[in-house]
PDB file of N, CA and C in Angstrom:
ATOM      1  N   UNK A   1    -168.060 -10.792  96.113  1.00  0.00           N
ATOM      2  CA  UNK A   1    -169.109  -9.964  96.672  1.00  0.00           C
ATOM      3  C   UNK A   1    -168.640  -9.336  97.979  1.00  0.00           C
ATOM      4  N   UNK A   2    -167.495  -9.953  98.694  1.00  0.00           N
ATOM      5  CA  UNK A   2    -167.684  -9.605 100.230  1.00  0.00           C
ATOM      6  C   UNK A   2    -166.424  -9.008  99.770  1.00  0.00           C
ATOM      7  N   UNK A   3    -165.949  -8.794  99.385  1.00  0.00           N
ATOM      8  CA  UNK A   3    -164.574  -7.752  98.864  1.00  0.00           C
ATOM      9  C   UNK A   3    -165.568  -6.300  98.968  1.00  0.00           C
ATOM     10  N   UNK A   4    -165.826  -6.629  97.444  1.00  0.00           N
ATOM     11  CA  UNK A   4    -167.323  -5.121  97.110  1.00  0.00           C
ATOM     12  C   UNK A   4    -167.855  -4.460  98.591  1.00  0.00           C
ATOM     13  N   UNK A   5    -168.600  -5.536  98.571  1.00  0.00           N
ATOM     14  CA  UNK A   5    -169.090  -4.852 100.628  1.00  0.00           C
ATOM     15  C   UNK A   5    -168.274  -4.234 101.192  1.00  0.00           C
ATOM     16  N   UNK A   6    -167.145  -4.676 101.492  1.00  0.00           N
ATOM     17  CA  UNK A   6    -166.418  -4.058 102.458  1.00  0.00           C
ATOM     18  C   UNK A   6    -165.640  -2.857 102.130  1.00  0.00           C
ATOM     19  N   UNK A   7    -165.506  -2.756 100.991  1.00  0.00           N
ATOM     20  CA  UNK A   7    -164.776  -1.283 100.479  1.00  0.00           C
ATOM     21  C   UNK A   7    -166.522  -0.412 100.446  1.00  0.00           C
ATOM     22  N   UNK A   8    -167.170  -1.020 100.047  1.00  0.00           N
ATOM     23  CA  UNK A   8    -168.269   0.350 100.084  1.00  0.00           C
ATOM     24  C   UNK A   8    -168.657   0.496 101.024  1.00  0.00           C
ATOM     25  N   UNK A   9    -168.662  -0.100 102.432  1.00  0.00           N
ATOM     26  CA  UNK A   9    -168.962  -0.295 103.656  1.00  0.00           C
ATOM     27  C   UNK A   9    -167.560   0.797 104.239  1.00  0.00           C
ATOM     28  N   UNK A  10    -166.401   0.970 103.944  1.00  0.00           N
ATOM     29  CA  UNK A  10    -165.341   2.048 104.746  1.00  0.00           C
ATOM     30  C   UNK A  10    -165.730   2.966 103.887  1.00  0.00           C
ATOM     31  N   UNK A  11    -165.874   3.227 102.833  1.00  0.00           N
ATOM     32  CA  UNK A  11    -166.061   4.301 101.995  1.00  0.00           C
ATOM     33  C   UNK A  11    -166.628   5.324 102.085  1.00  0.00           C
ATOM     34  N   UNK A  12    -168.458   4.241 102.676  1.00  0.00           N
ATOM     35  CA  UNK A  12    -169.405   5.359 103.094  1.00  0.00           C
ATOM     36  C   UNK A  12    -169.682   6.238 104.461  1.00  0.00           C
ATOM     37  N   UNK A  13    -168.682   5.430 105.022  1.00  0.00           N
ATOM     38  CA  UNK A  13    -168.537   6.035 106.400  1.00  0.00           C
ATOM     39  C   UNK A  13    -169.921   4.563 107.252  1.00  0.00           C
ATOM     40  N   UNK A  14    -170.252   3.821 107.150  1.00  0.00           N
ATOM     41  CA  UNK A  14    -171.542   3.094 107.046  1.00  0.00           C
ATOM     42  C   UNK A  14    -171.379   2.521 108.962  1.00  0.00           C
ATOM     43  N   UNK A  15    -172.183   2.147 109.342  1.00  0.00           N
ATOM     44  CA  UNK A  15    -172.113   1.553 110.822  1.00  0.00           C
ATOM     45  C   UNK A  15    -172.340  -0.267 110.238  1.00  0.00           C
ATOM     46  N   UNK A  16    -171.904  -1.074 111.519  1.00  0.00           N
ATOM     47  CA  UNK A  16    -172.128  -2.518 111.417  1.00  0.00           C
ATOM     48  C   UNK A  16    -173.001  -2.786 111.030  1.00  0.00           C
ATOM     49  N   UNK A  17    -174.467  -2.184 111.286  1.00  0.00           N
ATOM     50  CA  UNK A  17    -175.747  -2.789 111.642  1.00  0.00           C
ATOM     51  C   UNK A  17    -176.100  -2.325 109.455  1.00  0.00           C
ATOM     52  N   UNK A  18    -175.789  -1.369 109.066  1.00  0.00           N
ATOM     53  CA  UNK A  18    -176.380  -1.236 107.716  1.00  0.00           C
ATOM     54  C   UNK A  18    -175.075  -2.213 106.726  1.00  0.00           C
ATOM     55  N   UNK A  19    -174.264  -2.586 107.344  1.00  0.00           N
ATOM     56  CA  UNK A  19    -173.077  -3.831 106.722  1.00  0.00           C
ATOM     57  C   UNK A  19    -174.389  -4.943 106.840  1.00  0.00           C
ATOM     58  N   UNK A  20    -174.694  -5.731 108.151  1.00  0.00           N
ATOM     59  CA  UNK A  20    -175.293  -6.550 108.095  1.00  0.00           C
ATOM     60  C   UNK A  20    -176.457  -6.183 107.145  1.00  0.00           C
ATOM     61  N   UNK A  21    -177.478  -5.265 107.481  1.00  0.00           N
ATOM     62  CA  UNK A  21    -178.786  -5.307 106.923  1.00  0.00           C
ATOM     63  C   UNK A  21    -178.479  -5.894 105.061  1.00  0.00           C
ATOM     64  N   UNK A  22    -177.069  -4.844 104.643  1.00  0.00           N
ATOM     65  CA  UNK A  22    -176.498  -5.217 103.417  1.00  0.00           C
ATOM     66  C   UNK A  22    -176.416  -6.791 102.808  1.00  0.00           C
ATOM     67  N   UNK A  23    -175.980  -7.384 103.726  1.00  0.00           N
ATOM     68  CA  UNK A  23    -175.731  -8.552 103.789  1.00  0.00           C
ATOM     69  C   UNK A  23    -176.457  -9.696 103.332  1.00  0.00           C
ATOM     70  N   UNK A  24    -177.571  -9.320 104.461  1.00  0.00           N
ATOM     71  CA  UNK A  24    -178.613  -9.968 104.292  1.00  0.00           C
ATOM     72  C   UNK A  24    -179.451 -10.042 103.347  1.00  0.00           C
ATOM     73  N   UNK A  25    -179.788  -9.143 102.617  1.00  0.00           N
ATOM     74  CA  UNK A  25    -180.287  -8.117 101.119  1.00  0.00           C
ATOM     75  C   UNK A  25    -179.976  -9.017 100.235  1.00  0.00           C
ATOM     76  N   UNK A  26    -178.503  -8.635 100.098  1.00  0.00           N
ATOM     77  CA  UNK A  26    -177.751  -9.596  99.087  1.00  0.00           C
ATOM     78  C   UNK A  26    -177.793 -10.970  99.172  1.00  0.00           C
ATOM     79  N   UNK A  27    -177.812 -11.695 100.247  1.00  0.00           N
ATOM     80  CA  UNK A  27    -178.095 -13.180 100.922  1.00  0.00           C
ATOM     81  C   UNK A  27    -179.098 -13.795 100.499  1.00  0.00           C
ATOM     82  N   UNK A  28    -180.360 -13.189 100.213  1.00  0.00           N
ATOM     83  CA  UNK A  28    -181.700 -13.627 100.105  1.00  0.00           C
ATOM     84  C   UNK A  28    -181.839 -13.095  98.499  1.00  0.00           C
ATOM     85  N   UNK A  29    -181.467 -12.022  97.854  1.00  0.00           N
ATOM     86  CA  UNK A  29    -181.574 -12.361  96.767  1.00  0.00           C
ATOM     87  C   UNK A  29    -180.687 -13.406  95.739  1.00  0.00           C
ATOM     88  N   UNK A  30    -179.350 -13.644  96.242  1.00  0.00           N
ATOM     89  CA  UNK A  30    -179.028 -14.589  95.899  1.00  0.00           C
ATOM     90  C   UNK A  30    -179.589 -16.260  96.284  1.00  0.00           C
ATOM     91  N   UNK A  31    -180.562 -16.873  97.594  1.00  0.00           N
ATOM     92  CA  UNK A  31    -181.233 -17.461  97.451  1.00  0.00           C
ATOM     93  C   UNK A  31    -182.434 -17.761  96.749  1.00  0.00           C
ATOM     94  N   UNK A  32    -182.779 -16.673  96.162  1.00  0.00           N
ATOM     95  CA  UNK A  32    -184.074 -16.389  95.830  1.00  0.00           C
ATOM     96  C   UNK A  32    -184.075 -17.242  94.390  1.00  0.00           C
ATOM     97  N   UNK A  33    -182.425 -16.519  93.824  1.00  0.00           N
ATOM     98  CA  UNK A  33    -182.308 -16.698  92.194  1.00  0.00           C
ATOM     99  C   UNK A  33    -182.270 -18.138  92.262  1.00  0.00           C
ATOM    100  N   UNK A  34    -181.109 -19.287  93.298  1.00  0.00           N
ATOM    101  CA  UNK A  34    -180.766 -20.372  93.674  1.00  0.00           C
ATOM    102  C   UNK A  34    -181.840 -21.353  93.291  1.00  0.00           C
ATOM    103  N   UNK A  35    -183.276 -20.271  94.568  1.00  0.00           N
ATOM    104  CA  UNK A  35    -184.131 -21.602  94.406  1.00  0.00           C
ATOM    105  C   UNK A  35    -185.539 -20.822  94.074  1.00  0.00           C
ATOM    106  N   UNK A  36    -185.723 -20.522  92.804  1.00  0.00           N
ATOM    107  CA  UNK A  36    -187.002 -19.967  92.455  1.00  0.00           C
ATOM    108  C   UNK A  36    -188.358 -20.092  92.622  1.00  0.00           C
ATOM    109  N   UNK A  37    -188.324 -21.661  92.827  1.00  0.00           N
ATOM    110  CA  UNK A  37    -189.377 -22.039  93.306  1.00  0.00           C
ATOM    111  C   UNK A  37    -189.955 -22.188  94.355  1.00  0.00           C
ATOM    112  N   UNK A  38    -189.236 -21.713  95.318  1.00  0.00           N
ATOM    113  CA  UNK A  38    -189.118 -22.141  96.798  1.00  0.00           C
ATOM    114  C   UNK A  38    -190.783 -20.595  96.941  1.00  0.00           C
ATOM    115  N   UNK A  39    -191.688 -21.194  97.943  1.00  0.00           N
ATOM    116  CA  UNK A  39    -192.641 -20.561  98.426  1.00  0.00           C
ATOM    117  C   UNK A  39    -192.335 -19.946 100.017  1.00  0.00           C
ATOM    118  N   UNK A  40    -191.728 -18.489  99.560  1.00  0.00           N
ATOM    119  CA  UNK A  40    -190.832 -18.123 100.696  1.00  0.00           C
ATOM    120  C   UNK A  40    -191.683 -16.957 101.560  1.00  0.00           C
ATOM    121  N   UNK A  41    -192.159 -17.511 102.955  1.00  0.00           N
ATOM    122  CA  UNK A  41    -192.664 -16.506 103.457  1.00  0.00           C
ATOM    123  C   UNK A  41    -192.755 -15.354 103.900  1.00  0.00           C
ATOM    124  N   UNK A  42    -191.581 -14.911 104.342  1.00  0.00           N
ATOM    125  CA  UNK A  42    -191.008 -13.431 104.321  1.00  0.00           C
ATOM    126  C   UNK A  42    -190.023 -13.427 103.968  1.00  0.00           C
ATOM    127  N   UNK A  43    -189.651 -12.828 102.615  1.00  0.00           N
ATOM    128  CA  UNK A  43    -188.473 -12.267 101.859  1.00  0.00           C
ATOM    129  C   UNK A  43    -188.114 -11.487 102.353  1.00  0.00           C
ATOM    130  N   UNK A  44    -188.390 -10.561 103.592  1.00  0.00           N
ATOM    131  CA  UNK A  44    -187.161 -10.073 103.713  1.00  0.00           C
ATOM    132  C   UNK A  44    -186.183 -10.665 105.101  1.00  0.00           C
ATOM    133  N   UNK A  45    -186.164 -11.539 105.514  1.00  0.00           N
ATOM    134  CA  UNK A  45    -185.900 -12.284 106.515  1.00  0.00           C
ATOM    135  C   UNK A  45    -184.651 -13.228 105.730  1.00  0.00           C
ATOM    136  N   UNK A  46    -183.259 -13.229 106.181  1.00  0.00           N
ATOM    137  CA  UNK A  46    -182.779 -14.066 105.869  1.00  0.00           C
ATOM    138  C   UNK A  46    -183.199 -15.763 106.158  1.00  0.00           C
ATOM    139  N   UNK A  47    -183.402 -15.705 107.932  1.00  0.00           N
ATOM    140  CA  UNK A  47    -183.363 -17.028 108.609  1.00  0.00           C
ATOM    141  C   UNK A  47    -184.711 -17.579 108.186  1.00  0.00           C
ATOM    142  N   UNK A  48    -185.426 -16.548 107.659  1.00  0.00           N
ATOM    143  CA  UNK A  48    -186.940 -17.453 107.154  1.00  0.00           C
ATOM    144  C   UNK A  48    -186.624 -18.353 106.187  1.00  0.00           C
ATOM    145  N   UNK A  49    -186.235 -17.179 105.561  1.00  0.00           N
ATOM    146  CA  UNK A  49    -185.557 -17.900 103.808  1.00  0.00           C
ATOM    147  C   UNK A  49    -184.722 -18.928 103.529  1.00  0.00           C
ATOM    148  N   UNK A  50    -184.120 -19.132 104.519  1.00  0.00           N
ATOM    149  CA  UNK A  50    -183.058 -20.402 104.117  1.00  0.00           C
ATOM    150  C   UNK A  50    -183.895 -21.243 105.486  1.00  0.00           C
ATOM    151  N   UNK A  51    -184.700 -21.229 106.191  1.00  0.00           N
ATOM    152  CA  UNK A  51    -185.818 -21.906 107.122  1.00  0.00           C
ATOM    153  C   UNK A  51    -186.224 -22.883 105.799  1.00  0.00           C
ATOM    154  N   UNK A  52    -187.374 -21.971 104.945  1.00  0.00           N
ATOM    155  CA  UNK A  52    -188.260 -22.209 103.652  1.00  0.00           C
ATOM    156  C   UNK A  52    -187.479 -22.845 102.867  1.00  0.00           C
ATOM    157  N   UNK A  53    -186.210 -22.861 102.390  1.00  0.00           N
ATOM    158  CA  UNK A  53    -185.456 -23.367 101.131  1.00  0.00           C
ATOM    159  C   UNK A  53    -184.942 -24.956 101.798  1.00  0.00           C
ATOM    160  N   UNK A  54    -184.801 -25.042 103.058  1.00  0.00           N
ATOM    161  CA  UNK A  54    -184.248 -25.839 103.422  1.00  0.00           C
ATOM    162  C   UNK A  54    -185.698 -26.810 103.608  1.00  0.00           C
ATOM    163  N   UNK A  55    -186.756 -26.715 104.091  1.00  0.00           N
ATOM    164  CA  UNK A  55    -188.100 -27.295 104.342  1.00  0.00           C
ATOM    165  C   UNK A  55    -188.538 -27.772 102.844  1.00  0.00           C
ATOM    166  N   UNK A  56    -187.896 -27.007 102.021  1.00  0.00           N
ATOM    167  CA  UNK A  56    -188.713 -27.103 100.575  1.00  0.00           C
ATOM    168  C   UNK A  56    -187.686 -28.470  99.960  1.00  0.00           C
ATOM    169  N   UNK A  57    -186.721 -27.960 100.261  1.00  0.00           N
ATOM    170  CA  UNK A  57    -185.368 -28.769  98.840  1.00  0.00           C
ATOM    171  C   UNK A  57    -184.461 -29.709  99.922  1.00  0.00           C
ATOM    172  N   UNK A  58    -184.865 -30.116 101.256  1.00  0.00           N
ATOM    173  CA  UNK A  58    -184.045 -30.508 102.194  1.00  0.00           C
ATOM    174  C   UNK A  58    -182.243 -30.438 101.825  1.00  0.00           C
ATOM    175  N   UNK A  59    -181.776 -29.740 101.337  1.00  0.00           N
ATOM    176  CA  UNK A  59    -180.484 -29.210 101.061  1.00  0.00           C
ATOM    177  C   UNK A  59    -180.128 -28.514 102.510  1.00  0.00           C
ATOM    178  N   UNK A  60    -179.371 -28.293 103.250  1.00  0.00           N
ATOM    179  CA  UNK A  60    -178.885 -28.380 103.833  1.00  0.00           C
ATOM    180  C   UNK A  60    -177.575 -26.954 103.240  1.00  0.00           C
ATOM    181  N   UNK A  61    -177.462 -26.013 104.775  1.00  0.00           N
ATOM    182  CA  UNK A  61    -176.707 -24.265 104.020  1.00  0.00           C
ATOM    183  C   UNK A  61    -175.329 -25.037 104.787  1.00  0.00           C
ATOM    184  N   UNK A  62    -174.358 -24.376 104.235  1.00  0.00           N
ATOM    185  CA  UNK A  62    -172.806 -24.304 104.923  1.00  0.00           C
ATOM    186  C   UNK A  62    -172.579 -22.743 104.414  1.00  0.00           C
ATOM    187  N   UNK A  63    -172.347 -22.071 105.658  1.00  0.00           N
ATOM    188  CA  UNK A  63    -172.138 -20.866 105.501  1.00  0.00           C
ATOM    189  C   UNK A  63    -170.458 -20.405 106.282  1.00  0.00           C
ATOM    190  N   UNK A  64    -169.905 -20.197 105.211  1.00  0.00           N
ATOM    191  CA  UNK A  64    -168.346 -19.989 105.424  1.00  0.00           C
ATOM    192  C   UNK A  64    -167.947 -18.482 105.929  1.00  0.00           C
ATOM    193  N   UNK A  65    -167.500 -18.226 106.454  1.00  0.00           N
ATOM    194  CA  UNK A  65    -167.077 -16.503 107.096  1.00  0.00           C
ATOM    195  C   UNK A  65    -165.702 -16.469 106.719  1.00  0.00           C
ATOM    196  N   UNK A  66    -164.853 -16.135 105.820  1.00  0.00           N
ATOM    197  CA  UNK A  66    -163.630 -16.202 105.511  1.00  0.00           C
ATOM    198  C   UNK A  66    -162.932 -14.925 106.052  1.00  0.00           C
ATOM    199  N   UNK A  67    -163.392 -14.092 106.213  1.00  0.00           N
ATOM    200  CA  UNK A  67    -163.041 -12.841 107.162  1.00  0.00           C
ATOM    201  C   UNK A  67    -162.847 -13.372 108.419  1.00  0.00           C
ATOM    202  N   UNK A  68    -162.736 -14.273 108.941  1.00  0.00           N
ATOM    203  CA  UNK A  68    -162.457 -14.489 110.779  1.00  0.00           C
ATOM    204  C   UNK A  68    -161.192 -13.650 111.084  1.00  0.00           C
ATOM    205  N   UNK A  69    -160.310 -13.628 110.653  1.00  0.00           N
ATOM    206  CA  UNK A  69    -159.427 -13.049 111.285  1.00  0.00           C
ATOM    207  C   UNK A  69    -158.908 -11.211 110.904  1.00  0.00           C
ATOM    208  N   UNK A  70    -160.297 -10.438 110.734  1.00  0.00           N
ATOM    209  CA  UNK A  70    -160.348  -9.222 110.583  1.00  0.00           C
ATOM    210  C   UNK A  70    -160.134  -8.588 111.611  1.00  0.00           C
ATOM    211  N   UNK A  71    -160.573  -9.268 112.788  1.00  0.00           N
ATOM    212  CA  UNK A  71    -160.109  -8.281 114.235  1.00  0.00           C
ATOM    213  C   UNK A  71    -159.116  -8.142 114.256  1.00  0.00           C
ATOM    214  N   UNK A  72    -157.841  -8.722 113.673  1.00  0.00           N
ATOM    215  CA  UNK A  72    -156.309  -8.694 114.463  1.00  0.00           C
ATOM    216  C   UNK A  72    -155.820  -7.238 113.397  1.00  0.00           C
ATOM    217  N   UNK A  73    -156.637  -7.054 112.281  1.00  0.00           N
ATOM    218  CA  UNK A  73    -156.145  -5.799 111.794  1.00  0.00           C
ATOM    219  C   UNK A  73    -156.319  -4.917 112.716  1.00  0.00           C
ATOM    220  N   UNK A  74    -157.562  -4.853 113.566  1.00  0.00           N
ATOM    221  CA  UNK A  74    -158.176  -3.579 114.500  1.00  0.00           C
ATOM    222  C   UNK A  74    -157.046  -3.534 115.382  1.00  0.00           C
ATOM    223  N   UNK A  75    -157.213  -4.728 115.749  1.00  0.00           N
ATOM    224  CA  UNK A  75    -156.651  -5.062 117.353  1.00  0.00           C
ATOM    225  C   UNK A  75    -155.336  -5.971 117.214  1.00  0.00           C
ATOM    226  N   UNK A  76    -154.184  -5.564 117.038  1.00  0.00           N
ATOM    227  CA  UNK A  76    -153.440  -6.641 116.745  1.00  0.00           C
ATOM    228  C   UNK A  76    -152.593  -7.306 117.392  1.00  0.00           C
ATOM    229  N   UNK A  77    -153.227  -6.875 118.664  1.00  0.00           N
ATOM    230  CA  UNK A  77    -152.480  -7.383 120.053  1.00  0.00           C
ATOM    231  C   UNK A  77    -153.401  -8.059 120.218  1.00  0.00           C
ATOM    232  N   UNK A  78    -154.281  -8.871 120.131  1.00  0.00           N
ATOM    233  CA  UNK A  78    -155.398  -9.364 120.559  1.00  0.00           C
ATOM    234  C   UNK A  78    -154.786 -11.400 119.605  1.00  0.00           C
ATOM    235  N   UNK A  79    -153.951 -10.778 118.345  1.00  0.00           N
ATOM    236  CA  UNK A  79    -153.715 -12.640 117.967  1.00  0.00           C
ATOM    237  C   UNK A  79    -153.354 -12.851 118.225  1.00  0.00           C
ATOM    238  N   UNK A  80    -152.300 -12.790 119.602  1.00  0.00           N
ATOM    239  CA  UNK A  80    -151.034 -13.548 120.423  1.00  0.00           C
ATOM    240  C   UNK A  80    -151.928 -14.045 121.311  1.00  0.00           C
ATOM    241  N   UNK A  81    -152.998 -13.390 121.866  1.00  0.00           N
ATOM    242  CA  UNK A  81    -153.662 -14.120 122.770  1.00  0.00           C
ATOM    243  C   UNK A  81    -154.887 -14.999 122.885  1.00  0.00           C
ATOM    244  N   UNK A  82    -155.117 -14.865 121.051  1.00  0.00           N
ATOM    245  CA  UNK A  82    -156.472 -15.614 120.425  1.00  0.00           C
ATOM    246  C   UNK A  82    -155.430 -16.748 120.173  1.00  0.00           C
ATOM    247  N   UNK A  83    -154.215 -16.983 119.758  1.00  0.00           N
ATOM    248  CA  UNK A  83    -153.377 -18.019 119.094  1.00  0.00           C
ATOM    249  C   UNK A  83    -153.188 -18.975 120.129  1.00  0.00           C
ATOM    250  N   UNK A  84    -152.704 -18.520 121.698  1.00  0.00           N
ATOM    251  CA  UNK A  84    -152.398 -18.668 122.322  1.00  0.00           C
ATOM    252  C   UNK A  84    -153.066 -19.962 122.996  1.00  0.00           C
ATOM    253  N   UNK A  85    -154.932 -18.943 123.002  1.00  0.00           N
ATOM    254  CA  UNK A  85    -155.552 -19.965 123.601  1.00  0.00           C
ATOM    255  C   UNK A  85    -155.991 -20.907 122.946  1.00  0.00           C
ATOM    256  N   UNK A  86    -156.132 -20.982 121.312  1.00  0.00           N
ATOM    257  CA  UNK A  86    -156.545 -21.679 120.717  1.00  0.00           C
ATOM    258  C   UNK A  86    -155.365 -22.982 120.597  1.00  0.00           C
ATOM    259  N   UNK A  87    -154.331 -22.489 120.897  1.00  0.00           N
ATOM    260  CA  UNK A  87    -153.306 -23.860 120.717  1.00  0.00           C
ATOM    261  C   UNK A  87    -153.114 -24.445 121.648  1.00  0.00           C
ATOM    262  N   UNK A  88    -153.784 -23.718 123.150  1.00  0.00           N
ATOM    263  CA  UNK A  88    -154.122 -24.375 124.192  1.00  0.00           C
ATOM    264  C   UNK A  88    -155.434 -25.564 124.525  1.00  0.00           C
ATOM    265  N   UNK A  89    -156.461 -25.306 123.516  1.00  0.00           N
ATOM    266  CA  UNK A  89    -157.429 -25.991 123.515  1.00  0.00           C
ATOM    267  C   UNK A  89    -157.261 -27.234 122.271  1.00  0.00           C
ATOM    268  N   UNK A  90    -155.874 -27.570 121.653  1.00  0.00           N
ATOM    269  CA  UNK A  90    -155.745 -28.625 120.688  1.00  0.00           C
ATOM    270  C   UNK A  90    -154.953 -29.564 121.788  1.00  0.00           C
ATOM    271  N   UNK A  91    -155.582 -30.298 121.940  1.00  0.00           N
ATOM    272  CA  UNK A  91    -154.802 -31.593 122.562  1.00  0.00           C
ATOM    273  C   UNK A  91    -154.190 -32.937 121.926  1.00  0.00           C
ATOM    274  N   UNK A  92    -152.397 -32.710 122.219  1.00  0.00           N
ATOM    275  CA  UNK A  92    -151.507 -32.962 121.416  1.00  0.00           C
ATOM    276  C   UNK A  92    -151.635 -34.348 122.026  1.00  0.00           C
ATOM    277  N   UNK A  93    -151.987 -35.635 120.618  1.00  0.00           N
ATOM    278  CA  UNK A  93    -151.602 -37.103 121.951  1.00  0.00           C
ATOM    279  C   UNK A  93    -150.224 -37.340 122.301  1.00  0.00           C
ATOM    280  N   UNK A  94    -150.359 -38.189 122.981  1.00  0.00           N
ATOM    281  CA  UNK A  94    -149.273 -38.256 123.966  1.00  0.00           C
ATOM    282  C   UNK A  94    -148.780 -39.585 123.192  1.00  0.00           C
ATOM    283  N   UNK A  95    -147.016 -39.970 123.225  1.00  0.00           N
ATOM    284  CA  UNK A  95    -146.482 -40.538 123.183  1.00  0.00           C
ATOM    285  C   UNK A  95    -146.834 -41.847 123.405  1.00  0.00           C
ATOM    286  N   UNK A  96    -146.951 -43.156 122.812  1.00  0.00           N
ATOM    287  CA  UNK A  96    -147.109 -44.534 123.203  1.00  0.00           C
ATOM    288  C   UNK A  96    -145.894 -45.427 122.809  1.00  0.00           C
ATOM    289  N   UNK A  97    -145.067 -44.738 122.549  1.00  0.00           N
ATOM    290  CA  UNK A  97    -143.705 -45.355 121.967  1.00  0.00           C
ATOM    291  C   UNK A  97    -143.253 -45.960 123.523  1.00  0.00           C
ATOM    292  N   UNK A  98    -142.640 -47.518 123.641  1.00  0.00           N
ATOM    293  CA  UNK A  98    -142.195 -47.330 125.169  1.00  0.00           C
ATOM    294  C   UNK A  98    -140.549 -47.592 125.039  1.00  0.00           C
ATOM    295  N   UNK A  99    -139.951 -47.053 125.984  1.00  0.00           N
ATOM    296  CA  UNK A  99    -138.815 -47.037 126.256  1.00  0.00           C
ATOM    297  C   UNK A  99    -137.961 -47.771 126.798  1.00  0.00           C
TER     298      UNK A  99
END
């Protein structure tokens, strides 16, 4: 699905904000089909909808973004210094071997 989006999203010439609205569209009707029974108060609201599905079926969402690293196409001077800091914030343990 998020392949599809994104080619019809450069295609149409489209801004961020009608990507998201897209998104969301598609988001909630695919919850909808998920959980049919669910008594959902505003359909067109993503965060209601998975609010309602989650109150209804206590299931619990994991929502994956597999695109994270789309900026470095834009910007591709920008992953030396996203890499950078991120391998700065893993803290390597330290040695207990003694000598």
């Amino acid at each position: 699905m998020t392949a599809n989006m994104l080619t019809a999203y450069y295609s149409r010439g489209g801004n961020v904000g009608e990507l998201i609205q897209r998104l969301e569209r598609l988001s909630i009707r695919e919850l909808k089909k998920e959980y049919p029974d669910v008594d959902y108060f505003d359909d067109t609201d993503l965060i209601e909808c998975l609010q309602d599905s989650y109150q209804e079926t206590h299931r619990p969402f994991i929502i994956i973004i597999d695109e994270w690293d789309c900026i470095f196409r834009g910007f591709p001077a920008m992953q030396e210094k996203y890499f950078l800091s991120e391998s700065a914030m893993i803290e390597r343990p330290k040695s207990t071997a003694v000598k």
